[in-house]
C-alpha atoms as a PDB file:
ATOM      1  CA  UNK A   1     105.758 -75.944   6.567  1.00  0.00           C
ATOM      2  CA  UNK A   2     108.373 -78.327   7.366  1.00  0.00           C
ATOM      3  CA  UNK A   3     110.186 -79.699   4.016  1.00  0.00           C
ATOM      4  CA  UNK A   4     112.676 -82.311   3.756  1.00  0.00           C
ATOM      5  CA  UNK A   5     116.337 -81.255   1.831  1.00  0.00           C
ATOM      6  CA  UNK A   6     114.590 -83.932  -0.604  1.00  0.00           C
ATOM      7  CA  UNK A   7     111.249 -82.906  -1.079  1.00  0.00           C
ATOM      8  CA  UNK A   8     112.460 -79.474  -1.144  1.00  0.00           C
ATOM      9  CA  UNK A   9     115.030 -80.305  -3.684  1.00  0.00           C
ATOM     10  CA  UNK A  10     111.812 -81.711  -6.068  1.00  0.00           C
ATOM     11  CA  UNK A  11     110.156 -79.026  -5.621  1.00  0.00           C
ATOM     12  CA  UNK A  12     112.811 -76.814  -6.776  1.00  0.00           C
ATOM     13  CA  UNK A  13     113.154 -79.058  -9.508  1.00  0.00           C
ATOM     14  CA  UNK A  14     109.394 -78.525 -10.330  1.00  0.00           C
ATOM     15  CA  UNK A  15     109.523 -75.076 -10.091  1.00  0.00           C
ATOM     16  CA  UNK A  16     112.348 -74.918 -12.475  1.00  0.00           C
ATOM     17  CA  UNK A  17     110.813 -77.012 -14.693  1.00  0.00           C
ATOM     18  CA  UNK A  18     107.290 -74.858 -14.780  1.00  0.00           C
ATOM     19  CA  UNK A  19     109.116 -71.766 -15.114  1.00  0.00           C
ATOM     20  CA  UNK A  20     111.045 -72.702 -18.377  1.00  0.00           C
ATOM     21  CA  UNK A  21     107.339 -74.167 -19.527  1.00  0.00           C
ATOM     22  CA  UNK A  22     106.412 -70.657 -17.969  1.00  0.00           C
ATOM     23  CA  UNK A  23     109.523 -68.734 -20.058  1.00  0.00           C
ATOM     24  CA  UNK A  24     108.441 -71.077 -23.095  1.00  0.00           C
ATOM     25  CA  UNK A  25     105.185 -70.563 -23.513  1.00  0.00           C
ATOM     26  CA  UNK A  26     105.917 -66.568 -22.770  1.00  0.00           C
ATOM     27  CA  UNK A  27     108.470 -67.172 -25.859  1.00  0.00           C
ATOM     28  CA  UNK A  28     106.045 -68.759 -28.286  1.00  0.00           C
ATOM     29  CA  UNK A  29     103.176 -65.649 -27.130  1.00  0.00           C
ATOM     30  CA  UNK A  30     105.537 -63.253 -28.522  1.00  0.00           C
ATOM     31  CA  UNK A  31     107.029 -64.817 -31.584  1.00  0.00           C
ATOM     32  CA  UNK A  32     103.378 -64.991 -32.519  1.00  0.00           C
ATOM     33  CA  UNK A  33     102.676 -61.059 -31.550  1.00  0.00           C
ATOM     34  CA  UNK A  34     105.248 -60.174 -33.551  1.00  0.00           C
ATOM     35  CA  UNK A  35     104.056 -62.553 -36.756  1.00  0.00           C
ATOM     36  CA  UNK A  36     100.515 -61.130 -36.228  1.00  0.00           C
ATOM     37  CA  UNK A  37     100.859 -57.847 -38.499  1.00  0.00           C
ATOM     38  CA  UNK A  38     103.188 -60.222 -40.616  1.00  0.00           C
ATOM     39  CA  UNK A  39     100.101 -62.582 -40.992  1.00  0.00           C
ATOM     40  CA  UNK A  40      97.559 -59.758 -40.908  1.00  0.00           C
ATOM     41  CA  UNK A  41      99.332 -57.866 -44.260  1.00  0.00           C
ATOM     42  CA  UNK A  42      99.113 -61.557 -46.049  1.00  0.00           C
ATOM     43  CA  UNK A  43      95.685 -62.180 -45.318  1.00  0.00           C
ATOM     44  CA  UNK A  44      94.829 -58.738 -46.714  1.00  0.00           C
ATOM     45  CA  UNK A  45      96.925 -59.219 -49.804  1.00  0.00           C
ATOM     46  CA  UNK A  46      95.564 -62.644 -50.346  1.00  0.00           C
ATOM     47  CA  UNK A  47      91.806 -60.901 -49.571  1.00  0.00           C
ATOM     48  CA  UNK A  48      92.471 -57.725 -52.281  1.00  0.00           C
ATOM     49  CA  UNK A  49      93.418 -60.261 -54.960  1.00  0.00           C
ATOM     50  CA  UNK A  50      90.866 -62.069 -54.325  1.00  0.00           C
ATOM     51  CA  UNK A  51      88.853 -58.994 -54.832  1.00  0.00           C
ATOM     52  CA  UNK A  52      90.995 -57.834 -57.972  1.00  0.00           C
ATOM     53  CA  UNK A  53      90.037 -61.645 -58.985  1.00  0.00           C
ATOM     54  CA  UNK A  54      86.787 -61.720 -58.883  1.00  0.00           C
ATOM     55  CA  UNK A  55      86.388 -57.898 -60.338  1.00  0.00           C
ATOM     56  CA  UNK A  56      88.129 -58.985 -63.367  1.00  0.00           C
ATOM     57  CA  UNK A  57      85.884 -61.771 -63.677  1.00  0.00           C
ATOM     58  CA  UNK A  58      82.756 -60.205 -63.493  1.00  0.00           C
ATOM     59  CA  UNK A  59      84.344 -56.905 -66.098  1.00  0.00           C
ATOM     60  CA  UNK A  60      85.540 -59.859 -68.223  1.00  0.00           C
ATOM     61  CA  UNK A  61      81.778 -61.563 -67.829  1.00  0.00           C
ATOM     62  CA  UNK A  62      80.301 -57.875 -68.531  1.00  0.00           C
ATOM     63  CA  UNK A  63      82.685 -57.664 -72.129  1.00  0.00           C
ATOM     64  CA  UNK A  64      81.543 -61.325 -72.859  1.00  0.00           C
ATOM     65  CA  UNK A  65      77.566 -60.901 -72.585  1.00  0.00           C
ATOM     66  CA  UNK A  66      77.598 -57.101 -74.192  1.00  0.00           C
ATOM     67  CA  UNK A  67      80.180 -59.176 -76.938  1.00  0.00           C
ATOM     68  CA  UNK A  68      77.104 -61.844 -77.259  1.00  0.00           C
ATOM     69  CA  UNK A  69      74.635 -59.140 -77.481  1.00  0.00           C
ATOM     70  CA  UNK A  70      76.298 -57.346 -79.860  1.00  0.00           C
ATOM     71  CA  UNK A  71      76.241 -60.924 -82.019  1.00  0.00           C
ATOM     72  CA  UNK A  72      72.523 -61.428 -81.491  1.00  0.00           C
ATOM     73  CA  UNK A  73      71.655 -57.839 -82.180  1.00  0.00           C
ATOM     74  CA  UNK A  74      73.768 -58.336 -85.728  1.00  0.00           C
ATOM     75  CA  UNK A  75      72.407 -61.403 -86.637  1.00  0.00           C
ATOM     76  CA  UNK A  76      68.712 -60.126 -85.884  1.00  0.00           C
ATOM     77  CA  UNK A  77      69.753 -57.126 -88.145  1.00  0.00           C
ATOM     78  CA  UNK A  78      70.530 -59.569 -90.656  1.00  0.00           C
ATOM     79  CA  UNK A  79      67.860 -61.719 -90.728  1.00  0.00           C
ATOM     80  CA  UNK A  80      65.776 -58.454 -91.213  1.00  0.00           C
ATOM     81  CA  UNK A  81      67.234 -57.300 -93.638  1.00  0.00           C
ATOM     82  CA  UNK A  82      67.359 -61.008 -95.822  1.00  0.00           C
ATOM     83  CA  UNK A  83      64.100 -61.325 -94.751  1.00  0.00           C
ATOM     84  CA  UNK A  84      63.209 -57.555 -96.194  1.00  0.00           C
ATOM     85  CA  UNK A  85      64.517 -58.322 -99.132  1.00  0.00           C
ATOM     86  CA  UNK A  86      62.971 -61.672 -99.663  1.00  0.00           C
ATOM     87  CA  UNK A  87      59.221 -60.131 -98.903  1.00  0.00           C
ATOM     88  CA  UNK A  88      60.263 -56.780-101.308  1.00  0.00           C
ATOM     89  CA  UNK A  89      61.788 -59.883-104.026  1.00  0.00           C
ATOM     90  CA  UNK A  90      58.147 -61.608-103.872  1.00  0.00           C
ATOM     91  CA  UNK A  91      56.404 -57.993-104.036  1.00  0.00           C
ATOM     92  CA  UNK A  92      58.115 -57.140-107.063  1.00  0.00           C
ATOM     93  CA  UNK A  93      57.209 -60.525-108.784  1.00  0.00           C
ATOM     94  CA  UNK A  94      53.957 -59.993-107.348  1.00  0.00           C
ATOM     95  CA  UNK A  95      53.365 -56.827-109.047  1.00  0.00           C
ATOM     96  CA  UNK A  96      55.035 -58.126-112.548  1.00  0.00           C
ATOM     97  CA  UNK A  97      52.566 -61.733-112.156  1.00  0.00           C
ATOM     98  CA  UNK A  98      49.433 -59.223-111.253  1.00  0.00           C
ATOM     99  CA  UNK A  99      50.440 -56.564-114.185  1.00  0.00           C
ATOM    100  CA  UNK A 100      50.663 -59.804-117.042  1.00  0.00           C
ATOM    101  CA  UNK A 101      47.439 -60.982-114.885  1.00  0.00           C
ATOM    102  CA  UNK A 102      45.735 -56.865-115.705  1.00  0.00           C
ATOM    103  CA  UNK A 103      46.978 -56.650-119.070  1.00  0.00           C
ATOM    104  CA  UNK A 104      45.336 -59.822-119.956  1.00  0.00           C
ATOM    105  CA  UNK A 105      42.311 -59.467-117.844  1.00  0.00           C
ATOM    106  CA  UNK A 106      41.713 -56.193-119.774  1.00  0.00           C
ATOM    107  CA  UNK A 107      41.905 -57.900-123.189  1.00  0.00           C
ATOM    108  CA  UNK A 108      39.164 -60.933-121.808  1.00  0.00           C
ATOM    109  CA  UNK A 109      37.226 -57.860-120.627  1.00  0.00           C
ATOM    110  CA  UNK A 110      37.385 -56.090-124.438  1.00  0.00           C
ATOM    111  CA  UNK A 111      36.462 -59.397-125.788  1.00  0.00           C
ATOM    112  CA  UNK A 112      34.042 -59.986-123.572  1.00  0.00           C
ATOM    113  CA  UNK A 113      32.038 -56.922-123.813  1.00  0.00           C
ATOM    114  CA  UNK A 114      33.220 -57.245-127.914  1.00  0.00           C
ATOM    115  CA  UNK A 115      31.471 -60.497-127.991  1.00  0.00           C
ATOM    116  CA  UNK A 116      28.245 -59.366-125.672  1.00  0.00           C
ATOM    117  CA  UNK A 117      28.053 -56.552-128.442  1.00  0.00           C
ATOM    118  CA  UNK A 118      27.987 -59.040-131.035  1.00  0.00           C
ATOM    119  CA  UNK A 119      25.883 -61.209-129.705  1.00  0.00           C
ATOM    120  CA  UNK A 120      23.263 -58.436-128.507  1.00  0.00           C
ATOM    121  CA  UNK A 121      23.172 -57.310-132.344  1.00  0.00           C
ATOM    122  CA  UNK A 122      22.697 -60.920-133.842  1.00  0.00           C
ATOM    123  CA  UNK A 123      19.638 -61.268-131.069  1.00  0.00           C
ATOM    124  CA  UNK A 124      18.551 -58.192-132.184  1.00  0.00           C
ATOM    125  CA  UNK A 125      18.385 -58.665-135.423  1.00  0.00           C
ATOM    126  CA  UNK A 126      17.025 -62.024-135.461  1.00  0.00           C
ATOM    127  CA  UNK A 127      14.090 -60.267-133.161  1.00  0.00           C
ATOM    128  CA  UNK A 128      13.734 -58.508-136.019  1.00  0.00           C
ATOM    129  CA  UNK A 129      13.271 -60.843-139.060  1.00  0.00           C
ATOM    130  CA  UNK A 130      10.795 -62.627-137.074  1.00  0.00           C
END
């Protein structure tokens, strides 16, 4: 191939110019190999606390909710136990209304059966006279 001293001279001029893009781009490859293990230790630092992150948040969900239950179990123990001693509170005055209640139901009883008595004797002797 016949080249003039002018073409020849651009095309050394292009071929100097592609082999410092060549010598470039070679230099750019391995400043980026060598800030790959660099890059790879940061993502999996960044990754484990994001793990450590979102363990603590679920542990720190886990305390709250056995916390809440822990509430909810005490105040259902509580209203048990006021509610316990409200029902054993009406028993008791209950059993006091209903023992007034027999005491006096007994004495209408006597009197009742006292009267009857009575009564049965005056008929009886009123049979009697006649």
């Amino acid at each position: 191939m016949n080249t003039t001293p002018r073409a020849q001279s651009v095309l050394d001029a292009f071929h100097a110019e592609l082999l410092i893009g060549v010598v470039d781009l070679k230099t750019t490859v391995d400043e980026l190999q060598a800030s790959l293990p660099e890059a790879k230790a940061e993502l999996s630092a960044a990754a484990d606390r994001v793990v450590a992150a979102g363990t603590k948040a679920c542990s720190d969900f886990e305390a709250m909710g056995h916390g809440l239950m822990a509430a909810v179990r005490k105040e259902v123990s509580d209203e048990r136990q006021a509610s316990l001693a409200a029902s054993h509170a009406n028993a008791s005055a209950t059993k006091r209304l209903l023992e007034d209640f027999a005491k006096f139901f007994w004495l209408l009883t006597g009197l009742n059966i006292f009267g009857t008595l009575i009564l049965v004797a005056v008929l009886v002797v009123l049979l009697l006279k006649h």
